[in-house]
C-alpha atoms as a PDB file:
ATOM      1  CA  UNK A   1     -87.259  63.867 162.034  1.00  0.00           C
ATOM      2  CA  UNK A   2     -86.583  62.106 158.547  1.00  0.00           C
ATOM      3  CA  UNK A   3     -88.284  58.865 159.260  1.00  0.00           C
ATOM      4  CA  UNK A   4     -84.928  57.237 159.163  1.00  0.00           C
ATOM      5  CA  UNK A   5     -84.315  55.898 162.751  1.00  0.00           C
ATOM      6  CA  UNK A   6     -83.393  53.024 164.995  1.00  0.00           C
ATOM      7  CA  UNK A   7     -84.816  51.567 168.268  1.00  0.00           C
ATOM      8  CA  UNK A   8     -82.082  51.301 171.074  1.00  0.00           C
ATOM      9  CA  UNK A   9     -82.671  49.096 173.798  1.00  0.00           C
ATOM     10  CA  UNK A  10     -80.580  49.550 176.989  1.00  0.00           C
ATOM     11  CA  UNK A  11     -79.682  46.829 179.784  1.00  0.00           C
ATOM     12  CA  UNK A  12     -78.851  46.296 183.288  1.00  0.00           C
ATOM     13  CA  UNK A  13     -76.246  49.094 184.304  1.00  0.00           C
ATOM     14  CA  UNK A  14     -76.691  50.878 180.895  1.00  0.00           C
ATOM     15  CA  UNK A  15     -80.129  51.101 181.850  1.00  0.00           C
ATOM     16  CA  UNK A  16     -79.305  53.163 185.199  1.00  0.00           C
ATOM     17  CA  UNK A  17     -76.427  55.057 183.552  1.00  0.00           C
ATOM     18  CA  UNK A  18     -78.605  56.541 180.729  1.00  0.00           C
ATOM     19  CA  UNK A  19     -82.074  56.868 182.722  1.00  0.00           C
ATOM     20  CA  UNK A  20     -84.100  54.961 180.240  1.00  0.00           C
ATOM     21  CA  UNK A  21     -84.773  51.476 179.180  1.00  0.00           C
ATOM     22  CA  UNK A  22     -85.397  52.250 175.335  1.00  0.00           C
ATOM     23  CA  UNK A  23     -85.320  55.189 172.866  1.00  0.00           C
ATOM     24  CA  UNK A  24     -85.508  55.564 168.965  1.00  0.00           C
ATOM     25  CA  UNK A  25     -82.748  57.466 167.816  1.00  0.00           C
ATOM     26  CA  UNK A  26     -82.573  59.344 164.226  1.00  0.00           C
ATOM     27  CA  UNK A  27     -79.810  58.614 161.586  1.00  0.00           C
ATOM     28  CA  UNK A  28     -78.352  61.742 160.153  1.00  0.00           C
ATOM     29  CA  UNK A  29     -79.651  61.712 156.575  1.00  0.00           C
ATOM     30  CA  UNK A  30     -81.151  58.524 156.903  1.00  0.00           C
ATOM     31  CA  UNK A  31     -76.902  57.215 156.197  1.00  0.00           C
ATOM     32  CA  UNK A  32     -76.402  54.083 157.919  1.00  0.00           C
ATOM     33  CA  UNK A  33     -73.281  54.288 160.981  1.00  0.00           C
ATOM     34  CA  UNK A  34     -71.517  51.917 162.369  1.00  0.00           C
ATOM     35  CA  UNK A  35     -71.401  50.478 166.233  1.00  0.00           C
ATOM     36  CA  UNK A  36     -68.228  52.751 166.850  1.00  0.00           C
ATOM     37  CA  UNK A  37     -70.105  55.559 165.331  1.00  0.00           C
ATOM     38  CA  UNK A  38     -73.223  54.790 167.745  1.00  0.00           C
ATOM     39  CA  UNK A  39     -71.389  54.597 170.704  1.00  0.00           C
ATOM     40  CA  UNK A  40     -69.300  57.421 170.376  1.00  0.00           C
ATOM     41  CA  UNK A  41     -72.481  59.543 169.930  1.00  0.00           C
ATOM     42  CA  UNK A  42     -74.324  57.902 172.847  1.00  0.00           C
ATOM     43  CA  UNK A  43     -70.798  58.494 175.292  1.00  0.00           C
ATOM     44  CA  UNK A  44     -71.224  62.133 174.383  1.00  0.00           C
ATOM     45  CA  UNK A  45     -74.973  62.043 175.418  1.00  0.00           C
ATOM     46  CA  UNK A  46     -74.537  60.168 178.337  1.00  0.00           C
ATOM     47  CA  UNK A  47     -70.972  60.805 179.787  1.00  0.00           C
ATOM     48  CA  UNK A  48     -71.158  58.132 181.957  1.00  0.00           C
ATOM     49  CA  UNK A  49     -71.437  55.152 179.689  1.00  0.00           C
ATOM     50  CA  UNK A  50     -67.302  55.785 179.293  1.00  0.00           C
ATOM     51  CA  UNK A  51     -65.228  53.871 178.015  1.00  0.00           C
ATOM     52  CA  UNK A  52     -67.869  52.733 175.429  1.00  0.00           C
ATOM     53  CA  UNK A  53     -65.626  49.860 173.793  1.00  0.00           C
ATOM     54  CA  UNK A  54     -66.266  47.742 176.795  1.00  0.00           C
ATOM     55  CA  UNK A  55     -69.961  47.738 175.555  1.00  0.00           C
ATOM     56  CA  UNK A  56     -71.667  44.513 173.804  1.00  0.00           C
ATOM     57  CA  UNK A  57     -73.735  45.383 170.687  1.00  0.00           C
ATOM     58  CA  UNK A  58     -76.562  43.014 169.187  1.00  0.00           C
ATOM     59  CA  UNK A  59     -78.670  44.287 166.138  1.00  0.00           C
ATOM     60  CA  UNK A  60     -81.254  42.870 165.607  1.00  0.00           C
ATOM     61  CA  UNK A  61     -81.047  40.038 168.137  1.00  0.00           C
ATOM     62  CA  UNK A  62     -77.388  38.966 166.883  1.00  0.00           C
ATOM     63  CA  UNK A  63     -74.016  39.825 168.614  1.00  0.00           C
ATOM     64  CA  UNK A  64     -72.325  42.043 166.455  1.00  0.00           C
ATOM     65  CA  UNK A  65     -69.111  43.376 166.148  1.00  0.00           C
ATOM     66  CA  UNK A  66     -68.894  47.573 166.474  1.00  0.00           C
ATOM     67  CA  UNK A  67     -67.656  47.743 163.177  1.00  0.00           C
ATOM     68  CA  UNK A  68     -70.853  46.719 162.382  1.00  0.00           C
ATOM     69  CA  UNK A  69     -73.335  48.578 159.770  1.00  0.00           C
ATOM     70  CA  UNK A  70     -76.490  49.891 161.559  1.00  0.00           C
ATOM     71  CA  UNK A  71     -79.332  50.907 158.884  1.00  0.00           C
ATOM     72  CA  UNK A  72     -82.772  52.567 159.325  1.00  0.00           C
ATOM     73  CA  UNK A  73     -85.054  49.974 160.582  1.00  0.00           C
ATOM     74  CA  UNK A  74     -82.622  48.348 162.909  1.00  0.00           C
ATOM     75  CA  UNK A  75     -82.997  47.187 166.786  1.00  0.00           C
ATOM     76  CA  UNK A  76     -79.801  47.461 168.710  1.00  0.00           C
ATOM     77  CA  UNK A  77     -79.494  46.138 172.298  1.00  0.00           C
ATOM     78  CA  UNK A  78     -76.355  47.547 174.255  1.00  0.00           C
ATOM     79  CA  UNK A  79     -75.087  45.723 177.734  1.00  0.00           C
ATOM     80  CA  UNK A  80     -72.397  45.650 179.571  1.00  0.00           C
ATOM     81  CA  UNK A  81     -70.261  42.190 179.365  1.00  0.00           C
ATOM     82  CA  UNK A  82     -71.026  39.469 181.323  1.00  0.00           C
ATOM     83  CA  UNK A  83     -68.751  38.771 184.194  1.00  0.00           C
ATOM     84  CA  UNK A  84     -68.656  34.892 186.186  1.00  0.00           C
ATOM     85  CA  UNK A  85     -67.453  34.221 189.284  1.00  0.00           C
END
């Protein structure tokens, strides 16, 4: 591990779907990605967040967009939407 990584904190059903509440997750060459870049890693890790664009993103407490640069450093919080009824 370089050193260069990122706390993710799951949610509600994201929770369930990937098993854990929270990891830390390296960055490749300590680059910064972006949400879209994130999420299409974690789909292929866990299979059943799919479809990932559905997902909410918040870095560092604020909702972001997934276009979104994510640095070393960073805390990103992933949830599903919220629905009302």
């Amino acid at each position: 591990m370089n050193g260069a990584t990122i706390d993710i904190l799951y949610f509600a059903r994201v929770a369930e779907l990937t098993g854990t509440r929270s990891e830390s997750w390296s960055l490749a060459d300590g680059n910064p990605i972006t949400g879209t870049q994130l999420l299409s890693q974690l789909q292929q890790r866990y299979p059943g967040l799919a479809p990932t664009d559905r997902l909410k993103l918040a870095v560092n407490q604020y909702h972001v967009r997934h276009d979104q640069a994510i640095k070393a450093g960073d805390e990103v919080a992933l949830f599903d939407p919220v629905t009302g009824g």
